[in-house]
Protein backbone atom coordinates (compact mmCIF):
# COMPACT_ATOMS: atom_id res chain seq x y z
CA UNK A 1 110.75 67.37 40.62
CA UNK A 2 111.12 71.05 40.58
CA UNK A 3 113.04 72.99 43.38
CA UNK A 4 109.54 74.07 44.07
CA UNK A 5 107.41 70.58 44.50
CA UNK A 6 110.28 70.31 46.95
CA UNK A 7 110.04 72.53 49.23
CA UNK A 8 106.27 72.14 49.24
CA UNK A 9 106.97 68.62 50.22
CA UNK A 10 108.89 68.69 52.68
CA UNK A 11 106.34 71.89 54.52
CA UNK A 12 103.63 69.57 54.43
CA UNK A 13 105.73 66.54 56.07
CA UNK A 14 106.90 69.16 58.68
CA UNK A 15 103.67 70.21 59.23
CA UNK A 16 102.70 66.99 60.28
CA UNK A 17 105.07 67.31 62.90
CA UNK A 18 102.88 69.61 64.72
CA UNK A 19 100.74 68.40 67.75
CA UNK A 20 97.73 70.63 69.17
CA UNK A 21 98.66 73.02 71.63
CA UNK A 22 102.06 73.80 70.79
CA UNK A 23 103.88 76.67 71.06
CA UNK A 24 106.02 77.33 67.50
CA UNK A 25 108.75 79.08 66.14
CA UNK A 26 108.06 79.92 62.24
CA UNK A 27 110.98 80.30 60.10
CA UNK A 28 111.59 82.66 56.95
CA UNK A 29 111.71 82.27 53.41
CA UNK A 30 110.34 80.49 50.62
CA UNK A 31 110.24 76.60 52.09
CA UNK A 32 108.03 78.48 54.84
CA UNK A 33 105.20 79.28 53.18
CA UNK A 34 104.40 75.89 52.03
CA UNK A 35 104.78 74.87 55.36
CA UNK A 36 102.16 78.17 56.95
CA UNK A 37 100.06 76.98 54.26
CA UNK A 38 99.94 73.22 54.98
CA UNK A 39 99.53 74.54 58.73
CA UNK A 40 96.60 76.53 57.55
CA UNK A 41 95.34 73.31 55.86
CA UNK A 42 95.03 71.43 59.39
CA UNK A 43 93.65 74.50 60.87
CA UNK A 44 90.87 74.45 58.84
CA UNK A 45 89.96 71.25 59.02
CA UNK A 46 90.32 71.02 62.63
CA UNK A 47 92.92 68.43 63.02
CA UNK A 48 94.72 70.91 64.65
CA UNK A 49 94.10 73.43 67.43
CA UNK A 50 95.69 75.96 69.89
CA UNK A 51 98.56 76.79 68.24
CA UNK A 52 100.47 79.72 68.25
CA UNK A 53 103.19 81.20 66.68
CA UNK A 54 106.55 83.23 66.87
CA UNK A 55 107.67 84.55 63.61
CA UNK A 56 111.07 85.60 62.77
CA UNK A 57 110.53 88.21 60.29
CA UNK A 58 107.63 90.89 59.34
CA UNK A 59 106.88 88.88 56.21
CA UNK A 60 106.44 85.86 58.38
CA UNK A 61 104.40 87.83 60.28
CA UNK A 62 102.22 89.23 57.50
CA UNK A 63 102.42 85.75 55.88
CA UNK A 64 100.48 84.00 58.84
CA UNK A 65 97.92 86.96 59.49
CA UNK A 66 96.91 86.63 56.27
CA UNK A 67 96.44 82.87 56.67
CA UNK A 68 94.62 82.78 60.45
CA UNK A 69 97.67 81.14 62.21
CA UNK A 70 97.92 82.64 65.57
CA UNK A 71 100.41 84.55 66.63
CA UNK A 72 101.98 85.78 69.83
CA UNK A 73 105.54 87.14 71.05
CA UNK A 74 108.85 85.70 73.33
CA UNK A 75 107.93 88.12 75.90
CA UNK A 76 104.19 86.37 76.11
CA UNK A 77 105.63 82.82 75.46
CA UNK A 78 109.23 82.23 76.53
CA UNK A 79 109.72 78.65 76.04
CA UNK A 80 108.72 77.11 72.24
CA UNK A 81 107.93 73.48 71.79
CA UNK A 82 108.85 73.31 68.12
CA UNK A 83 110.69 75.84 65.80
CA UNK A 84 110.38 75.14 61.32
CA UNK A 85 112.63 77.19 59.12
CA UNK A 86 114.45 76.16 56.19
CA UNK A 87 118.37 76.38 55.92
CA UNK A 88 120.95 76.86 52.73
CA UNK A 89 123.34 74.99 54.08
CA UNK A 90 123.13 71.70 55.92
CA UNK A 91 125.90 69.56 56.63
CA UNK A 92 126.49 65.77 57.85
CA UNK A 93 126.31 67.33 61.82
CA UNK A 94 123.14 68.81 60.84
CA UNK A 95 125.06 72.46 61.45
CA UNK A 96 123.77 75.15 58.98
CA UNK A 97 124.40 78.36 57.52
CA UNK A 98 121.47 80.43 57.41
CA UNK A 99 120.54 84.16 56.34
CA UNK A 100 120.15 84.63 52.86
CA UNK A 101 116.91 85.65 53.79
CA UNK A 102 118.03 88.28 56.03
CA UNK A 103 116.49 87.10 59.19
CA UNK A 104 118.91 85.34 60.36
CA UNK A 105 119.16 87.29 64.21
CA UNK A 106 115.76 86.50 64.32
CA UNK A 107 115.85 83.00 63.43
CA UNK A 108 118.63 81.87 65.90
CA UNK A 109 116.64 83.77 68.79
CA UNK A 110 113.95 81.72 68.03
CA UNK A 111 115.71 78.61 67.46
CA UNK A 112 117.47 78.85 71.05
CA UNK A 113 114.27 79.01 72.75
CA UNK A 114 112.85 75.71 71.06
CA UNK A 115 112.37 72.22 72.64
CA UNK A 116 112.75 70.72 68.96
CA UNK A 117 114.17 72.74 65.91
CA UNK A 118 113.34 71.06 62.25
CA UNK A 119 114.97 72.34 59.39
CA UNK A 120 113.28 72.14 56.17
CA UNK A 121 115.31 72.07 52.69
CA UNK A 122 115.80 70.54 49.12
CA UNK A 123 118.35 68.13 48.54
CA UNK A 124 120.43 70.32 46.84
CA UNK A 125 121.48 72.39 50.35
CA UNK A 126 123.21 69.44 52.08
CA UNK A 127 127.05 69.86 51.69
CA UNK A 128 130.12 68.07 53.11
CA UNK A 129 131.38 71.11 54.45
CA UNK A 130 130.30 74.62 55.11
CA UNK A 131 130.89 78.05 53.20
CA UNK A 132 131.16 75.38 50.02
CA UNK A 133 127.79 76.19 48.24
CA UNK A 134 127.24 79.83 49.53
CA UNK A 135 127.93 82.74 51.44
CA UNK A 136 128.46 83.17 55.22
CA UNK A 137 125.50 86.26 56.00
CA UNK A 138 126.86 88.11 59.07
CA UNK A 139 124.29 91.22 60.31
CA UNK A 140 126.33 94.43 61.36
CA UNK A 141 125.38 97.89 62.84
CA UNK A 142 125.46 100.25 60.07
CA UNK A 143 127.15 101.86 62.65
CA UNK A 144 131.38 101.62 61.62
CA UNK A 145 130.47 98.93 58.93
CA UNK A 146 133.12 98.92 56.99
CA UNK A 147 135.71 98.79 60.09
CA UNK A 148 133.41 95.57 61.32
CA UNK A 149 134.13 94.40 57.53
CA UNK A 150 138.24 94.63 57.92
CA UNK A 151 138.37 92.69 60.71
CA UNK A 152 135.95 89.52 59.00
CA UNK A 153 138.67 90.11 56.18
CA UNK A 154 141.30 89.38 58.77
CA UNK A 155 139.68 85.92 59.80
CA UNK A 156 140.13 85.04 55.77
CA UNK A 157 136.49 85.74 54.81
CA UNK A 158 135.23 87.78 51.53
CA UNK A 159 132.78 90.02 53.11
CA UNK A 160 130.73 92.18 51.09
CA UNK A 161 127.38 94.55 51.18
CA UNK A 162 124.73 93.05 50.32
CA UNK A 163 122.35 95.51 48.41
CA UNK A 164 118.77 95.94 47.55
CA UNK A 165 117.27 98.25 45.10
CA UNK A 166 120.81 99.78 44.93
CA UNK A 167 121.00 100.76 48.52
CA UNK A 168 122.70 98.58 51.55
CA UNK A 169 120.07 95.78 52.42
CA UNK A 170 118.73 96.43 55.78
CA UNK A 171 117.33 93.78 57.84
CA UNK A 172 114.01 93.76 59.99
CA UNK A 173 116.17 95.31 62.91
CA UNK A 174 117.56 98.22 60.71
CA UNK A 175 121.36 96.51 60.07
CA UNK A 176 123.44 95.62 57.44
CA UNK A 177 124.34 91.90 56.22
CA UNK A 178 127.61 91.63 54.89
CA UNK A 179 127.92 88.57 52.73
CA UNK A 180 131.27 86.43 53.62
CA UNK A 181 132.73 83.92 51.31
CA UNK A 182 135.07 81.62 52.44
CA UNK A 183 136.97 78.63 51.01
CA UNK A 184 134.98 76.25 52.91
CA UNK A 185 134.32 76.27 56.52
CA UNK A 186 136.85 73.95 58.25
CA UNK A 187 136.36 74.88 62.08
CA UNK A 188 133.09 76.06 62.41
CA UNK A 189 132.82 76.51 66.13
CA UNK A 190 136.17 78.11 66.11
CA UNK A 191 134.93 80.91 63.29
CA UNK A 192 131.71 81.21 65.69
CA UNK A 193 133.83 82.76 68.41
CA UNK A 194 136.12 84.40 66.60
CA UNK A 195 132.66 86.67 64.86
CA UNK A 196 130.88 86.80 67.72
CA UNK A 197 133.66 88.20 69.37
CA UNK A 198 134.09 91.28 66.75
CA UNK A 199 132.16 94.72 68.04
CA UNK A 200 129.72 95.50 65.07
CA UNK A 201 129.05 92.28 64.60
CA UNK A 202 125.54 91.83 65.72
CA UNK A 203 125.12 88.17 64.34
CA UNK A 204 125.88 85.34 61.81
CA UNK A 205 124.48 82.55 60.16
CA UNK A 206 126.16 79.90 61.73
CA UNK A 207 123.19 77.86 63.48
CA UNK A 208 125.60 75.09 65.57
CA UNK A 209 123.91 72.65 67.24
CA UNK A 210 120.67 73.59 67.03
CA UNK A 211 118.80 71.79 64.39
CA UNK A 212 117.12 68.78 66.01
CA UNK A 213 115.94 66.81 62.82
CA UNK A 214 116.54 67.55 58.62
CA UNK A 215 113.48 67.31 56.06
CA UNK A 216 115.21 67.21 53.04
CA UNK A 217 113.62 66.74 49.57
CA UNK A 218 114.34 64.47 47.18
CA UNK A 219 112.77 63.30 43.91
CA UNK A 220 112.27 60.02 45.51
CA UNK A 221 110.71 61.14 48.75
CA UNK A 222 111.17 63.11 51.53
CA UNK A 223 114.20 61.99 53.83
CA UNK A 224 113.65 62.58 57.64
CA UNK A 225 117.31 62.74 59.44
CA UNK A 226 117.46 63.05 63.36
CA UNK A 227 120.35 63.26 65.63
């Protein structure tokens, strides 16, 4: 199968996972809108009913309008039973690097609120290790950027600014995403703290702990994994 049958696959077998009345999280990217539109699907058809939804982007946003899913806010609805997003890097822990998307602040808000958070991905995003297959995003203020970016080069990352159109990307919130390579990821927790603990940085897309259950993709089938 394509990358695409994929991640249609697995969006339909997490939409499944969806029980009337709950409160969701909806995820960003590509794998997502199979997954809105499988939602949609169940809407329609009225196997499903009185859900709502948090999004974690604009285009999320504009993606469900457009399809009827309901939306509301974290302010409104605090507490989420069951967050979706995909991932592009999943390894045996079921910890992830996430952000290539550039909603990555978004997405771990959303994430920490959740009862249950299912990550959605082809098989070709599980690793053994982290920082193997792709880039660490980290979101920084504008704001003293590129003395945020000298002290990621001090932990032994590659950071650099990701563009768009030939001008610094700028995420839903207005901030940069600098784009961190490391040789692998050996002590994930450990490289947590030591970003969250640099001022400019605003976020990263280290998601520890936090994924609940893996849909991953395969030519043969989809593979549920839970913890």
């Amino acid at each position: 199968m394509n990358s695409e049958s994929l991640k249609k696959m697995v969006g339909e077998v997490a939409a499944q996972q969806v029980q009337s009345g709950q409160k969701l999280g909806l995820g960003t990217g590509s794998t997502i809108r199979y997954f809105l539109e499988a939602l949609q699907l169940r809407l329609q058809s009225g196997e499903l009913d009185g859900i709502i939804g948090v999004p974690t982007s604009i285009q999320t946003e504009q993606q469900a309008i457009q399809l009827g899913i309901p939306l509301t806010t974290l302010a409104e609805q605090p507490q989420l039973d069951l967050t979706v997003d995909g991932a592009d890097e999943v390894d045996p822990q079921f910890d992830l690097i996430k952000g290539l998307g550039g909603a990555l602040l978004r997405e771990k808000i959303v994430a920490a609120t959740s009862s249950r958070f299912i990550v959605i991905v082809d098989e070709s995003k599980m690793v053994v290790q982290l920082g193997t297959r792709c880039p660490l995003p980290i979101e920084v203020l504008p704001f003293g950027w590129e003395a945020t970016s000298r002290s990621i080069l001090a932990l032994d990352g590659q950071p650099e600014l990701r563009f768009a159109d030939e001008k610094p990307f700028q995420t839903d919130q207005g901030n940069y995403i600098l784009n961190t390579t490391f040789d692998g990821i050996s002590d994930a927790p450990r490289l947590a703290a030591q970003l969250d603990a640099i001022p400019g940085v605003l976020g990263h897309g280290l998601f520890l702990n936090l994924a609940t259950s893996v849909i991953v993709g395969t030519d043969s089938g989809p593979r549920v994994l839970s913890r």
